[in-house]
C-alpha atoms as a PDB file:
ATOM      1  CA  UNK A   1     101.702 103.804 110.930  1.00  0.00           C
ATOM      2  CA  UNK A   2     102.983 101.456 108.253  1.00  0.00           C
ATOM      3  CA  UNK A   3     100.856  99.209 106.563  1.00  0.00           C
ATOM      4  CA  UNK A   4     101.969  96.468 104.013  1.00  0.00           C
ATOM      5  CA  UNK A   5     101.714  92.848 103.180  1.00  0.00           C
ATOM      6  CA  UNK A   6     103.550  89.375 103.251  1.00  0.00           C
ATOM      7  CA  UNK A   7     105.503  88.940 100.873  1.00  0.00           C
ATOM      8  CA  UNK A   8     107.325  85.141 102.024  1.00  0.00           C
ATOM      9  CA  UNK A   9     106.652  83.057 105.120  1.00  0.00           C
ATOM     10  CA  UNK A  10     109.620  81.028 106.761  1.00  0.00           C
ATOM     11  CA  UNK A  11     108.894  79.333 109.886  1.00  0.00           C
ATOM     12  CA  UNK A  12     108.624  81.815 112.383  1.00  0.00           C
ATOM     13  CA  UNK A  13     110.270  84.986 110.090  1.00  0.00           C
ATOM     14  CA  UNK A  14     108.428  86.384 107.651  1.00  0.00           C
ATOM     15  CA  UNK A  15     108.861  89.297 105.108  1.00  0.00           C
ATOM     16  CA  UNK A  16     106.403  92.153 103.907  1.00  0.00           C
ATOM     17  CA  UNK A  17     106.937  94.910 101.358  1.00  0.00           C
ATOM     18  CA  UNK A  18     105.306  98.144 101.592  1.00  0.00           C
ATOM     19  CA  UNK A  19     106.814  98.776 104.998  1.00  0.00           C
ATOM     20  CA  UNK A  20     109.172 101.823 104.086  1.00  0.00           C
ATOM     21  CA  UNK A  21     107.571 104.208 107.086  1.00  0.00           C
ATOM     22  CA  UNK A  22     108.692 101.302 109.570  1.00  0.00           C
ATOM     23  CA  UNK A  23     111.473 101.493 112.335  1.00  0.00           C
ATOM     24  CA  UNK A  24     113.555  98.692 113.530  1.00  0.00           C
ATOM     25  CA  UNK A  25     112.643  97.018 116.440  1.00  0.00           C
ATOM     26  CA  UNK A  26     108.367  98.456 115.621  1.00  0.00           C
ATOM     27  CA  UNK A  27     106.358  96.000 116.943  1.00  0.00           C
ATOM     28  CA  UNK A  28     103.714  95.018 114.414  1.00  0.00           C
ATOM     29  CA  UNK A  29     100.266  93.282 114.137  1.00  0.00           C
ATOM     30  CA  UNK A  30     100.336  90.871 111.057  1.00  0.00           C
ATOM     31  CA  UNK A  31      97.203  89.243 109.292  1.00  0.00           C
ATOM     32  CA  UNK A  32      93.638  89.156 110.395  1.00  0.00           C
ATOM     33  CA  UNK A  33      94.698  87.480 113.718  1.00  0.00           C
ATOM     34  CA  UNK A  34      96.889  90.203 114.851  1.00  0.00           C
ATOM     35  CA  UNK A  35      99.832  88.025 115.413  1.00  0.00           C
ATOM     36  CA  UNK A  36     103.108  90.024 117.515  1.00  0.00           C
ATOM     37  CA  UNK A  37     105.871  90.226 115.266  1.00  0.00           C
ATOM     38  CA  UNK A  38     108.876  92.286 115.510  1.00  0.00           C
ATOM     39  CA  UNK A  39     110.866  94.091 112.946  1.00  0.00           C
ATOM     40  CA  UNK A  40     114.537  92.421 112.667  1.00  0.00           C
ATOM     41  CA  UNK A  41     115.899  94.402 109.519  1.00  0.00           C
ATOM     42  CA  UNK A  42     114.964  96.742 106.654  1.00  0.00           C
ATOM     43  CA  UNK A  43     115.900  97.114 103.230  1.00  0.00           C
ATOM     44  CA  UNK A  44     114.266  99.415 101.094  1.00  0.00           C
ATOM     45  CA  UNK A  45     110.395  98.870 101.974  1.00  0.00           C
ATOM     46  CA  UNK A  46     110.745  95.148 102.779  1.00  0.00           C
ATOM     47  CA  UNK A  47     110.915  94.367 106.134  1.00  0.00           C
ATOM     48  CA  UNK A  48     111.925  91.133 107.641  1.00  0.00           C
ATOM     49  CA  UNK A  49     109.757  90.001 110.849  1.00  0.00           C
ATOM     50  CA  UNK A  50     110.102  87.702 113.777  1.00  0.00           C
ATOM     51  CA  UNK A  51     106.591  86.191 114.809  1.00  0.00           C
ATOM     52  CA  UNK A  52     105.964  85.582 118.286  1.00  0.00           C
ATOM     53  CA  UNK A  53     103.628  83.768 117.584  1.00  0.00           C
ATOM     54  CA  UNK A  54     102.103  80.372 115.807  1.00  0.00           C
ATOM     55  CA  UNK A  55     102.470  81.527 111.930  1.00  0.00           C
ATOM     56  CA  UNK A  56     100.880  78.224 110.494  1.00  0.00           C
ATOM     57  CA  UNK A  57      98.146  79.869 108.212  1.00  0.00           C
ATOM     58  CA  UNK A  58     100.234  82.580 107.564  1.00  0.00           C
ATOM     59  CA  UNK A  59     100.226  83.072 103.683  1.00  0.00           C
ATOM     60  CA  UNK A  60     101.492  86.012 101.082  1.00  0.00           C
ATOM     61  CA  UNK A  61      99.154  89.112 100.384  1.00  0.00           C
ATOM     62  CA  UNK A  62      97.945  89.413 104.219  1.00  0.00           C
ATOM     63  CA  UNK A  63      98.209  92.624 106.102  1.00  0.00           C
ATOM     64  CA  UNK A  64     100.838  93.790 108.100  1.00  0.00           C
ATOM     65  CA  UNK A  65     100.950  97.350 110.146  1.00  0.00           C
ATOM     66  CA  UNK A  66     103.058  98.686 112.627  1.00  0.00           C
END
């Protein structure tokens, strides 16, 4: 399991580092509220994620784990 944080919040996509275990196309859990988000790309340990979710509240330095 890969556990990291947000890094930048953009509508709907958002980005976390610390994610280098991750997989593209992992489904993840992100914040507190255990939003759905899935995992569009990867570069180095930074993921970039598509919330299914309402992301207003999101903010950098919250959780995010596959």
């Amino acid at each position: 399991m890969a556990q990291g944080n947000i890094i930048k919040v953009a509508g709907s996509l958002i980005v976390a580092e610390g994610m280098g275990s991750a997989r593209m196309f992992d489904v993840v859990r992100v914040s507190e509220l255990g939003l759905i988000g899935e995992i569009l790309e990867l570069r180095g340990d930074r993921a970039s994620i598509q919330v299914y979710e309402e992301t207003s509240g999101l903010m950098p330095g919250q959780p995010v784990e596959t």
